[in-house]
Protein backbone atom coordinates (compact mmCIF):
# COMPACT_ATOMS: atom_id res chain seq x y z
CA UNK A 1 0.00 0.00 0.00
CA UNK A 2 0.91 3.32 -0.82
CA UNK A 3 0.61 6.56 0.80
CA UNK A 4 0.84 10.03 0.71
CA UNK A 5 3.65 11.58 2.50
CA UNK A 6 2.19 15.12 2.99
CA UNK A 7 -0.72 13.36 4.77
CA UNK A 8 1.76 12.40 7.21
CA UNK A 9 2.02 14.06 10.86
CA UNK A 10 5.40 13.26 12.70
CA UNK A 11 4.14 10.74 14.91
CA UNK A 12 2.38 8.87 11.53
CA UNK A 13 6.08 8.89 10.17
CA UNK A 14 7.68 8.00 13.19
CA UNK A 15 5.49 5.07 13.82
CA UNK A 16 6.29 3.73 10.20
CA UNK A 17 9.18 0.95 9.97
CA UNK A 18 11.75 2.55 7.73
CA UNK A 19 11.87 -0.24 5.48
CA UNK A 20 8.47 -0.15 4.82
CA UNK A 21 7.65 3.84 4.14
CA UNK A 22 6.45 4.27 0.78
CA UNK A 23 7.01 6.76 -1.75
CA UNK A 24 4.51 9.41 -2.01
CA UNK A 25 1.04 8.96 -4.18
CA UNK A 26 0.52 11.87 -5.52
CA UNK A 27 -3.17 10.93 -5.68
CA UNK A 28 -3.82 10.11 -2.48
CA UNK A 29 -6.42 8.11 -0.90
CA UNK A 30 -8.13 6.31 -4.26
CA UNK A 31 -10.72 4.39 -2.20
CA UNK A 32 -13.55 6.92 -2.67
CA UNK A 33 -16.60 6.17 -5.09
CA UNK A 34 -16.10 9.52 -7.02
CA UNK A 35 -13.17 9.88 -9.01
CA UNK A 36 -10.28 12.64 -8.59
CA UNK A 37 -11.12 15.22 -11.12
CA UNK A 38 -8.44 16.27 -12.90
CA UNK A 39 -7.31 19.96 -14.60
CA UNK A 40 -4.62 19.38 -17.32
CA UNK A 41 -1.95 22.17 -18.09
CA UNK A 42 0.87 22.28 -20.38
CA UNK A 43 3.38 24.69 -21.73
CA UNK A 44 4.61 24.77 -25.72
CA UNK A 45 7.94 25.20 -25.75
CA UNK A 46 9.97 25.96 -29.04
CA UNK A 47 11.67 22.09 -29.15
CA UNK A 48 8.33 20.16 -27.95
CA UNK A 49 7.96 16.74 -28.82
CA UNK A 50 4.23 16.72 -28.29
CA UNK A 51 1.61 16.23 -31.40
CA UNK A 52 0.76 19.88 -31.66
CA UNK A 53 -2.84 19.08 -33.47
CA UNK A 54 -3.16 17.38 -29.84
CA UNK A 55 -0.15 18.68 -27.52
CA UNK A 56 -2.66 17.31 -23.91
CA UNK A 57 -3.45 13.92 -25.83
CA UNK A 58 -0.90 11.58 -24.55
CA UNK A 59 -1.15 13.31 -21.19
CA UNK A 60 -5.14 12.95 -21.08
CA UNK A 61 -4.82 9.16 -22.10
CA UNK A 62 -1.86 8.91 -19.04
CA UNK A 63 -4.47 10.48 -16.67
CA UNK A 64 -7.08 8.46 -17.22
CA UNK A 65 -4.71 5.23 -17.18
CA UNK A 66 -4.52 6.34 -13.98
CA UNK A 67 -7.82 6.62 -12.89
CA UNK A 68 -8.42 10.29 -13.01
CA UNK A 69 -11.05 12.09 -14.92
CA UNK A 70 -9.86 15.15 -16.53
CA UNK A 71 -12.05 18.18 -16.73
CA UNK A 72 -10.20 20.92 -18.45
CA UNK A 73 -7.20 21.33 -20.13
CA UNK A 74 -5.31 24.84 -20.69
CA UNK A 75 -1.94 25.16 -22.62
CA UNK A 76 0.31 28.10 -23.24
CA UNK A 77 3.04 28.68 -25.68
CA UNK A 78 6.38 30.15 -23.90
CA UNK A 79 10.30 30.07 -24.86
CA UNK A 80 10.74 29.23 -21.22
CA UNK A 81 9.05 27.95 -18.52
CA UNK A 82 8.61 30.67 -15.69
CA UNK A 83 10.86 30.41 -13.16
CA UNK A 84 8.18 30.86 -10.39
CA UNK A 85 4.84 29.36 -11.67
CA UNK A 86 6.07 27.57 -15.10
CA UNK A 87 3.11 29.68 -16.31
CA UNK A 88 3.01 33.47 -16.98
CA UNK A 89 0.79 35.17 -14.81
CA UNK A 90 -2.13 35.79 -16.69
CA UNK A 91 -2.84 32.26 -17.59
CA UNK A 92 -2.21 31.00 -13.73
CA UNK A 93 -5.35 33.69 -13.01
CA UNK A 94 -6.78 31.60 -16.04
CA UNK A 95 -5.60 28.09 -14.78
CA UNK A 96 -6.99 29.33 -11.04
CA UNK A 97 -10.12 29.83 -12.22
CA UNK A 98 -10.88 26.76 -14.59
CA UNK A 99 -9.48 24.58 -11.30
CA UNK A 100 -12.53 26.26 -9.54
CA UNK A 101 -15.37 26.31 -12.11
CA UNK A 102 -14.70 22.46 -12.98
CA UNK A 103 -14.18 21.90 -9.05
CA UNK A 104 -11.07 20.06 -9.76
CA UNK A 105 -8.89 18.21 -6.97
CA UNK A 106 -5.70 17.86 -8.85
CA UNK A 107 -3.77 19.62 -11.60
CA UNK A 108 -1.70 17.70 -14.06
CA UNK A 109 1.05 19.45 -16.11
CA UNK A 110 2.67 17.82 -19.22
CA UNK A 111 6.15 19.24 -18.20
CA UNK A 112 8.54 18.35 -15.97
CA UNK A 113 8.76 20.82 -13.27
CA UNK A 114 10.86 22.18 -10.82
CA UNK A 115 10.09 21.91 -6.40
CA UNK A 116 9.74 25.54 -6.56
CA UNK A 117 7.55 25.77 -9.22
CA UNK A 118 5.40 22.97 -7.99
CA UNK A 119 5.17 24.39 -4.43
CA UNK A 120 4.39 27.52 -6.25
CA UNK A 121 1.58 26.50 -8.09
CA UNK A 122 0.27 24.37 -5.55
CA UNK A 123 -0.24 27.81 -3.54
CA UNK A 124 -1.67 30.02 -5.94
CA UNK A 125 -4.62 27.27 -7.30
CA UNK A 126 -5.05 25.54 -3.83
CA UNK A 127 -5.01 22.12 -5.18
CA UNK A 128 -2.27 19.31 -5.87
CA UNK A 129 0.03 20.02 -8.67
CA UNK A 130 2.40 17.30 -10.01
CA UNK A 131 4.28 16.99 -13.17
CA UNK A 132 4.52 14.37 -16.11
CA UNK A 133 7.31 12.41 -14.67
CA UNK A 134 5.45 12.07 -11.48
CA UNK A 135 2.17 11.11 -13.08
CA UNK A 136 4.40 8.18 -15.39
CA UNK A 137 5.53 6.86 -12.10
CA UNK A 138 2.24 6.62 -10.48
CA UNK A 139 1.20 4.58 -13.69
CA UNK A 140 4.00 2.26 -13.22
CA UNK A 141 3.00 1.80 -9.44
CA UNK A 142 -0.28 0.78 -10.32
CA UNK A 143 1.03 -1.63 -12.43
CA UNK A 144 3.69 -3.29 -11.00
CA UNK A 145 2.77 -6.57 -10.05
CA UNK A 146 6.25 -8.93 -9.70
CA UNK A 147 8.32 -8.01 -7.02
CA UNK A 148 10.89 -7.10 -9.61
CA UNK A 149 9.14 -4.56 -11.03
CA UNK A 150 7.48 -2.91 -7.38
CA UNK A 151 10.88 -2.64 -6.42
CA UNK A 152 12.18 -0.92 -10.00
CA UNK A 153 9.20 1.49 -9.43
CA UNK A 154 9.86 2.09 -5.86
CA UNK A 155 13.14 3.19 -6.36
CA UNK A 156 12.67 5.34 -9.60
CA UNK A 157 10.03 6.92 -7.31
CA UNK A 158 12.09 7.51 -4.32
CA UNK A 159 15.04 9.55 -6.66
CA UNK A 160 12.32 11.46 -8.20
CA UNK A 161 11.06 12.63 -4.89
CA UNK A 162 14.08 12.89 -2.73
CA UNK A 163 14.94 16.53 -4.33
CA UNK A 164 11.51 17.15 -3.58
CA UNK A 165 11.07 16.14 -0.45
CA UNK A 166 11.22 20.17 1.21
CA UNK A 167 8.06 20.68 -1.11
CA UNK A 168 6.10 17.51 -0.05
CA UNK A 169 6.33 18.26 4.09
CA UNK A 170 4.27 22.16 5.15
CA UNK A 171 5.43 21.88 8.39
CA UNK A 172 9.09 22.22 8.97
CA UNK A 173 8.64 22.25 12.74
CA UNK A 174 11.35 20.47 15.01
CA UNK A 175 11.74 17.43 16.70
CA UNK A 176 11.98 18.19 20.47
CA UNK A 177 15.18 17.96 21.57
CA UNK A 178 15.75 19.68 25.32
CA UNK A 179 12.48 21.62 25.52
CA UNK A 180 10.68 19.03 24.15
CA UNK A 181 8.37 18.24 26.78
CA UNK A 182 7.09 15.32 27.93
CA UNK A 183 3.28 15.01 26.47
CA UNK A 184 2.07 11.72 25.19
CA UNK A 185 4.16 10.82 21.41
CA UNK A 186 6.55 13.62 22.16
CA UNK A 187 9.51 12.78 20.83
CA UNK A 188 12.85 12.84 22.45
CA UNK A 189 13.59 12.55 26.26
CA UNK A 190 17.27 10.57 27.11
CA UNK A 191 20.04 10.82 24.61
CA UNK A 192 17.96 12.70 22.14
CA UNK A 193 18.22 16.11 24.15
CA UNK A 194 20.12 18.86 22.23
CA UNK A 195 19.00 21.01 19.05
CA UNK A 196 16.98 18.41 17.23
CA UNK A 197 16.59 17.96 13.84
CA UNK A 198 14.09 19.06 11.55
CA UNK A 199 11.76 16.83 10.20
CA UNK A 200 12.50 16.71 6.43
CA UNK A 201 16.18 15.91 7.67
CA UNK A 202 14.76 13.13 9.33
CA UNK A 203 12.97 12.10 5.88
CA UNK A 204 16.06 12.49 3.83
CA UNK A 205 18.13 10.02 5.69
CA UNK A 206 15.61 7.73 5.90
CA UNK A 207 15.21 7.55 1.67
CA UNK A 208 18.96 7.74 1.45
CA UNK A 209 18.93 4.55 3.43
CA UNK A 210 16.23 2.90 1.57
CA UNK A 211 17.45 3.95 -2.42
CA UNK A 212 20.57 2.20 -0.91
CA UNK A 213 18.67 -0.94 0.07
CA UNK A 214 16.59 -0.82 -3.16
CA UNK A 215 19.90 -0.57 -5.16
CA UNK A 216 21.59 -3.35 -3.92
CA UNK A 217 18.04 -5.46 -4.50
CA UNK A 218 17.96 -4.45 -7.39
CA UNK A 219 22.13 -5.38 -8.85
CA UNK A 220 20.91 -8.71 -7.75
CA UNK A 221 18.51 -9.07 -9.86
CA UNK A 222 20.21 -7.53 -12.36
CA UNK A 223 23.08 -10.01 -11.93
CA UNK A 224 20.12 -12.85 -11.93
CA UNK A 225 18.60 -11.70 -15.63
CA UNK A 226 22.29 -11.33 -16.82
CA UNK A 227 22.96 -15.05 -16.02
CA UNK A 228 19.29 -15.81 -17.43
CA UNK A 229 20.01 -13.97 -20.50
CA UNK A 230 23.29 -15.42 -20.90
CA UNK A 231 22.45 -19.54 -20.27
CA UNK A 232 19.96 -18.71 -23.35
CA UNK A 233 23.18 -17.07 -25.70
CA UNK A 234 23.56 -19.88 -28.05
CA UNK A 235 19.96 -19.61 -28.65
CA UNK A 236 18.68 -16.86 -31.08
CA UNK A 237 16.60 -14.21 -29.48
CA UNK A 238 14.36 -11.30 -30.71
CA UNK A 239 13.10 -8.95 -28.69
CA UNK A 240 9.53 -6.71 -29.19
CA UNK A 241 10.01 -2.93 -28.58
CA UNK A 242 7.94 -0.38 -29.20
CA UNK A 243 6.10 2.68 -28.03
CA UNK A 244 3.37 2.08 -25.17
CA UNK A 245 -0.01 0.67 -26.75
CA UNK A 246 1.83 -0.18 -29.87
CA UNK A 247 0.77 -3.78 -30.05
CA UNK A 248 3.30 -5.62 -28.83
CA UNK A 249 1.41 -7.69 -26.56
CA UNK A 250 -1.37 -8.60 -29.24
CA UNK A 251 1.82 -9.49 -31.68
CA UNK A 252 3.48 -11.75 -29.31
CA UNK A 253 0.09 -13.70 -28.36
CA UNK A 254 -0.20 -13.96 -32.01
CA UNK A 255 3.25 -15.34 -32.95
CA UNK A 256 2.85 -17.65 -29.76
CA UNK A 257 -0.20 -18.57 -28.92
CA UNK A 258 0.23 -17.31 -25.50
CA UNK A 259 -2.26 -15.35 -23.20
CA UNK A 260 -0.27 -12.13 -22.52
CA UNK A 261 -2.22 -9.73 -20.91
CA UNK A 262 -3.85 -7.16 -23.72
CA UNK A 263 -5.42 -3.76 -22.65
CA UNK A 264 -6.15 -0.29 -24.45
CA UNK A 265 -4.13 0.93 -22.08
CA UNK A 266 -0.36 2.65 -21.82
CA UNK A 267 1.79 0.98 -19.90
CA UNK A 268 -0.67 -2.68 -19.74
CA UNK A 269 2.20 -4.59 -18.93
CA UNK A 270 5.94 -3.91 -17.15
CA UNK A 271 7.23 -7.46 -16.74
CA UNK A 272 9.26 -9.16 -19.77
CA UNK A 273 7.98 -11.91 -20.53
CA UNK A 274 9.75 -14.56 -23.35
CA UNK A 275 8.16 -17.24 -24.84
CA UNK A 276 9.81 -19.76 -27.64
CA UNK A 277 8.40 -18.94 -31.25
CA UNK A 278 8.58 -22.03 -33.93
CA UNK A 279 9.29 -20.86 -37.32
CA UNK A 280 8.35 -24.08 -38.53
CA UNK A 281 10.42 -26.97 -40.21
CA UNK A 282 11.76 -27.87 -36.42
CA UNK A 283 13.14 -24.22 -36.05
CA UNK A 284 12.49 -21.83 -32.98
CA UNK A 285 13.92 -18.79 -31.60
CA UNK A 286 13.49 -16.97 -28.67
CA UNK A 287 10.84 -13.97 -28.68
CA UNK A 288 10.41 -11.39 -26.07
CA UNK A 289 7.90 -8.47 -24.62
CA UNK A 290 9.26 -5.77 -22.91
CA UNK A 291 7.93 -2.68 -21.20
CA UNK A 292 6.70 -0.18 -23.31
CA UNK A 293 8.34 3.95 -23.88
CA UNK A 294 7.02 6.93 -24.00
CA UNK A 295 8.23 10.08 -24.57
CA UNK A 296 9.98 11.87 -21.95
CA UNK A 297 10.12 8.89 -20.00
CA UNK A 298 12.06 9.62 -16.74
CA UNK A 299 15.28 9.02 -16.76
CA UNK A 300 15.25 7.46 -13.24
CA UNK A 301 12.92 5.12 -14.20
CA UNK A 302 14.93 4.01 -17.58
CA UNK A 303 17.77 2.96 -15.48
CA UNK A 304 15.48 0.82 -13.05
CA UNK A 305 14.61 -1.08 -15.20
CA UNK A 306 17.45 -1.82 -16.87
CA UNK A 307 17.06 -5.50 -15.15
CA UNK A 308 13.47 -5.73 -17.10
CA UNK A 309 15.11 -4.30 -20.49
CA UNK A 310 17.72 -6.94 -20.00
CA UNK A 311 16.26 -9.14 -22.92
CA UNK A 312 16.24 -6.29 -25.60
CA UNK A 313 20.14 -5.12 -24.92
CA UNK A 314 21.31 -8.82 -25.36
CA UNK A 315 18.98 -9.82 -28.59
CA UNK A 316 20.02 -10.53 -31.87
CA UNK A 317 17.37 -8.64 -33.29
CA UNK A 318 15.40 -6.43 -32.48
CA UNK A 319 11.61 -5.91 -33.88
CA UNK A 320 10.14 -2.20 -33.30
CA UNK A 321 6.35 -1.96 -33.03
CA UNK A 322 5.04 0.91 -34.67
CA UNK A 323 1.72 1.99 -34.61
CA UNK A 324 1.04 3.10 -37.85
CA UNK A 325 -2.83 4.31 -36.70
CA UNK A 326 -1.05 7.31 -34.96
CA UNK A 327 -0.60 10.67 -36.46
CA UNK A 328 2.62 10.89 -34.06
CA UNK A 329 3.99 7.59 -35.27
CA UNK A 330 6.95 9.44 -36.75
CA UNK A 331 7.17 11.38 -33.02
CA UNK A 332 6.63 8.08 -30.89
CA UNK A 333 9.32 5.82 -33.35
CA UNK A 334 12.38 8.74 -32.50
CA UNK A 335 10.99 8.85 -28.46
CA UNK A 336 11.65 4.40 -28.72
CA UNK A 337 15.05 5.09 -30.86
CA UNK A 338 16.30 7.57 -28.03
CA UNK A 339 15.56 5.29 -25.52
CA UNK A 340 17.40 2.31 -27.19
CA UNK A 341 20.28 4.52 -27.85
CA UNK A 342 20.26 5.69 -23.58
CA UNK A 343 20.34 1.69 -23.42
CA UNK A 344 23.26 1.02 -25.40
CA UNK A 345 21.12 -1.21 -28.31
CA UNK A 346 21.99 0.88 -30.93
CA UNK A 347 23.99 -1.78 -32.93
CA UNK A 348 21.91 -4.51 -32.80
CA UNK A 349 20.07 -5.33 -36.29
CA UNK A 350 16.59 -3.91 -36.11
CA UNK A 351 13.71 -4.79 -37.87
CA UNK A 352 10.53 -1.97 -38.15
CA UNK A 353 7.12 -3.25 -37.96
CA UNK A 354 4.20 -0.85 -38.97
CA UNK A 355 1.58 -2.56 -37.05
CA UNK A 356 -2.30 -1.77 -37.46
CA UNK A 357 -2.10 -1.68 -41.20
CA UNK A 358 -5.53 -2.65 -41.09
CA UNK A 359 -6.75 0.46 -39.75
CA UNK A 360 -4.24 2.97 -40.42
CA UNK A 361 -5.82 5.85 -43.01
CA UNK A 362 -2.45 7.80 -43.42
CA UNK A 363 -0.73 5.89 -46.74
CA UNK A 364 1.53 8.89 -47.02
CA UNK A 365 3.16 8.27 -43.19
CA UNK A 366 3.74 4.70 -43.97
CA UNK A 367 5.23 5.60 -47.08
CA UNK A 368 7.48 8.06 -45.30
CA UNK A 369 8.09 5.88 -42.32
CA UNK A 370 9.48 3.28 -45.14
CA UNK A 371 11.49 5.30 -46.57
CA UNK A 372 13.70 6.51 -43.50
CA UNK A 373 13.93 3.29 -42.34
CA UNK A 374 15.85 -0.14 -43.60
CA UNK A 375 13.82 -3.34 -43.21
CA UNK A 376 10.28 -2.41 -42.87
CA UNK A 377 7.06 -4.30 -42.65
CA UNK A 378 3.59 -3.57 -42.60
CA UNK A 379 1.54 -5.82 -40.51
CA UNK A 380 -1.36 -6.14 -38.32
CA UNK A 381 -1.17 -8.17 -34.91
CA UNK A 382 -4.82 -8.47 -34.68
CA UNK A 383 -5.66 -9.84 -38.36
CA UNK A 384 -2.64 -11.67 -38.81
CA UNK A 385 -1.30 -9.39 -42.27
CA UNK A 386 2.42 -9.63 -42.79
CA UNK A 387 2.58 -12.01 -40.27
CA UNK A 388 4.04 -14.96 -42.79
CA UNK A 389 6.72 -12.56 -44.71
CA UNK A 390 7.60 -11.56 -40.94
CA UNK A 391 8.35 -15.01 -39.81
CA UNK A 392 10.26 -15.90 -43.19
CA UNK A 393 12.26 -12.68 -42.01
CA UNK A 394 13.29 -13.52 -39.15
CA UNK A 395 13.73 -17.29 -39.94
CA UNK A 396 16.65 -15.75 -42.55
CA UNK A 397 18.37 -13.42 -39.69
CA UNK A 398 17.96 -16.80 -37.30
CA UNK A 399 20.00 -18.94 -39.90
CA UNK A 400 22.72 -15.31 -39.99
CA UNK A 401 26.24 -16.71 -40.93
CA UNK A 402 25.22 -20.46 -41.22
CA UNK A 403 27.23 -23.34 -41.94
CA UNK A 404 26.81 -27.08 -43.27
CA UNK A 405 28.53 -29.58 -40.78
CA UNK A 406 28.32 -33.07 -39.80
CA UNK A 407 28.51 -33.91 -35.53
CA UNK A 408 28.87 -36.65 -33.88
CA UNK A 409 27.02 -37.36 -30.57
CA UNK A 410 26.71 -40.31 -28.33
CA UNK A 411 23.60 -42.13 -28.18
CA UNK A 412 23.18 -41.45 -24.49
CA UNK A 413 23.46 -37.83 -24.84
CA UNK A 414 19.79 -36.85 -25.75
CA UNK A 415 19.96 -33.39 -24.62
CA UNK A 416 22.23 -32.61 -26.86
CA UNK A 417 20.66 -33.90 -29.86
CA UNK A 418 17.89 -32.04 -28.82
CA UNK A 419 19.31 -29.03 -27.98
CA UNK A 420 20.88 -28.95 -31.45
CA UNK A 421 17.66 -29.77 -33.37
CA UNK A 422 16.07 -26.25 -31.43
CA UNK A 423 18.97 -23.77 -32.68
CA UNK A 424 19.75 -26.11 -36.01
CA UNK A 425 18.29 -27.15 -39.62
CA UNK A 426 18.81 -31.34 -38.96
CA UNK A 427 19.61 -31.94 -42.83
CA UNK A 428 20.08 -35.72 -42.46
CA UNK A 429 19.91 -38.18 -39.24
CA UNK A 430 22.26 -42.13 -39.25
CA UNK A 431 22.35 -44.26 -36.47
CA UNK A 432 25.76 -45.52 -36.19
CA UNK A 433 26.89 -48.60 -33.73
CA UNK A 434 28.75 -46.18 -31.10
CA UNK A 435 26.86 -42.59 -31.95
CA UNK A 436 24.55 -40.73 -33.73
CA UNK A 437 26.06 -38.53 -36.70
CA UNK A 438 23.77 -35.71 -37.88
CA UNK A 439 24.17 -33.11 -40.55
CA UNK A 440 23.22 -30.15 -39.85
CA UNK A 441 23.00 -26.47 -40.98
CA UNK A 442 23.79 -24.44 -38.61
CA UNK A 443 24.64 -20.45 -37.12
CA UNK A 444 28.63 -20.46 -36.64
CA UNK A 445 28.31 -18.64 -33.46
CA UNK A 446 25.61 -20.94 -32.09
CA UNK A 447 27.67 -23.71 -33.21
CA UNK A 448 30.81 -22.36 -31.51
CA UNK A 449 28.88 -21.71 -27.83
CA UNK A 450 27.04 -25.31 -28.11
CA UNK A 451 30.30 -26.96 -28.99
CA UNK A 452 31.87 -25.37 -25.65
CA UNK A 453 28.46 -26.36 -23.42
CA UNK A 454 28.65 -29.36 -24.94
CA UNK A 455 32.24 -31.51 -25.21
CA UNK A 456 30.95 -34.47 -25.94
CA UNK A 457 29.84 -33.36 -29.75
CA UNK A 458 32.26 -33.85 -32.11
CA UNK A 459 32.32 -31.87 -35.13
CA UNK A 460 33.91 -34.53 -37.79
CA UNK A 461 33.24 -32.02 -40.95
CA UNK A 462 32.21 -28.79 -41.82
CA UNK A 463 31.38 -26.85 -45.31
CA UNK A 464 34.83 -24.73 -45.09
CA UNK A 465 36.82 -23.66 -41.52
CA UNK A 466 34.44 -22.79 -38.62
CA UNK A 467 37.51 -20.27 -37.22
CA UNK A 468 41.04 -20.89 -37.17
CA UNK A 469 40.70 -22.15 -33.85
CA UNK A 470 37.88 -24.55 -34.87
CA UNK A 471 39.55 -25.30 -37.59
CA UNK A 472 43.08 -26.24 -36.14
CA UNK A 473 40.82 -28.43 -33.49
CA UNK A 474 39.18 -30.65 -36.50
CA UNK A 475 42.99 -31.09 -37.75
């Protein structure tokens, strides 16, 4: 459970185990029949990203992911955002009065803004302000479900508020120390008399010590998925990226015949999940869903969940879900491409899908779209299009630098036959008295990694030298 630290009085924070106190929910108390009405705000800025036929869009569709209803929305075209209010000071009388009229609890703003804006704004409209960035984390609260992912959240969450934290507490009063008293819950009395501390010190230390905890949780896993990714290596894997609500899910459950969960919703799913995808004629690979971008996604929370992105910046290949239905498709594909570049995946092969073909009215952006971009398909996830010249795609990248050998394996060792078959075309199959020889065309890097998992296949010929190392090994 999560909630909100300005709601907090000292004795509610003291009486909280420090391992245990939340990040703040910058909606509060959600159990109420009527839902938090929201006012959304936004400032143009000369280098916006944001579809300007629609520049609140994205932001309405985030608000109402989370739960909110939004009432009014109000942008304003600046070179800067004011230093004070973000706004200029006619449109915060503006923004004042629409909070009023629609009797608004919360107002949402599209940028990213600074403590003393936010405390600023917060006192001129009377009502909760919070930013984009905060509202993105909230979503990914709400969603986390793994203990993985809670803890990825909890920590992006935590470094997003800890610069904050002088905004989020009104009363800065202190601790008692000598003249504390001695009243019921006062705090202090032996070995705590002297100044005291303020409160919000008392709040920084105690993130500091938990962002420290949730770090070291956290490397673990990391070091976990890295040894998960890597025992798969000599197996080919693609990974699904892609803009939030892109498809992704629906593609995967349609390659797979799995039952990933599938909502109009951004952000659906945080948890990668892979699943093994035949290509038919005895061949497989490895196919993965990861969480979905945005743009502007917080920083913070790119690098927490690294551990979850994992599968994408060890793929072979990776396939990036467009949704070609969008009139920001161009905007959303650069917002994905930034990310994979702050990820370090910008060398692996990549392979552009422009998903809901079936419904996409815009010819001209899918043109365009295919003409910036190498290796592009047009699909549809839901009605199957493109699906069969994807898979024959994907089956050629899977066979990459393949070679024509002939191995030898003992008749005992049936996981390696097996394992071979999964990764290998089996050309031919002989029984012989002491093994079983196989030819087989296979990847020479796949090869190489199964020959060093496995020593007890023996590669007795090959179409031309593996390396020179294989090579001097079958002399």
């Amino acid at each position: 459970m999560r909630h909100s630290i300005r709601s907090q009085t000292p004795s509610d924070h003291r009486d909280t185990p420090r391992s245990n106190r939340p990040a703040r929910d910058p909606f509060g108390d959600r159990t109420t029949k009527r839902p938090e009405r929201a006012v959304l705000a936004g400032v143009l800025l000369p280098n916006t990203k944001a579809d300007l036929t629609n520049p609140l869009g994205e932001l309405a569709a985030l608000t109402e992911s989370a739960g909110v209803q939004v009432v009014d929305t109000m942008i304003q075209k600046r070179m800067e955002l004011s230093a004070a209010y973000a706004l200029g000071k006619g449109r915060l009388a503006e923004l004042v009065e629409r909070v009023t009229a629609a009797q608004a609890d919360v107002v949402i703003f599209d940028n990213d803004l600074a403590p003393r804006q936010i405390r600023g704004l917060e006192e001129a409209v009377g009502r909760k302000v919070i930013d984009r960035s905060e509202l993105i984390l909230d979503i990914f609260a709400s969603r986390a479900k793994t203990r993985e992912a809670q803890l990825q959240v909890e920590l992006a969450q935590l470094e997003y508020t800890a610069p904050r934290i002088r905004g989020l507490w009104t009363h800065l009063e202190r601790i008692a120390g000598g003249g504390g008293g001695t009243a019921a819950g006062a705090v202090g009395g032996v070995g705590t008399r002297g100044p005291g501390e303020r409160q919000i010190e008392v709040d920084r230390r105690v993130i500091k010590e938990r962002i420290s905890f949730l770090r070291r949780e956290i490397a673990e896993i990391d070091r976990r998925k890295q040894r998960e990714v890597g025992s798969r290596s000599d197996r080919f894997t693609a990974s699904l990226v892609g803009y939030t609500n892109s498809g992704k899910s629906t593609l995967i459950n349609k390659l797979t015949n799995t039952d990933q969960f599938v909502a109009d919703l951004l952000f659906a799913t945080l948890d990668t999940k892979t699943v093994r995808w035949s290509l038919g004629e005895g061949r497989s690979v490895l196919l993965s869903d990861t969480v979905g971008f945005i743009r502007d996604l917080p920083h913070k929370l790119v690098a927490s969940f690294r551990a979850t992105l994992e599968e994408a910046i060890h793929a072979d290949l990776l396939l990036h879900v467009v949704d070609i239905s969008s009139t920001t498709a161009w905007q959303q594909m650069e917002a994905v491409d930034s990310v994979l570049l702050s990820l370090g995946c910008e060398k692996i092969p990549q392979l552009t899908l422009l998903n809901k073909c079936d419904i996409a009215d815009d010819s001209a952006m899918a043109e365009m779209l295919a003409q910036h971009r190498r290796d592009v398909l047009r699909i549809s996830a839901l009605t199957g299009e493109g699906l069969d010249e994807l898979v024959r795609e994907v089956t050629q990248r899977a066979k990459g630098d393949a070679v024509d050998v002939t191995v030898r394996i003992a008749h005992t060792d049936g996981k390696t036959v097996a394992e071979l078959a999964k990764v290998a075309d089996v050309l031919a199959r002989r029984y012989l008295s002491e093994c079983v020889e196989l030819d087989v065309r296979v990847n020479r890097a796949q090869l190489r990694q199964l020959r060093g998992r496995y020593p007890g296949m023996t590669v007795v010929s090959s179409e031309g030298p593996l390396n020179d190392t294989d090579a001097e090994d079958d002399n």
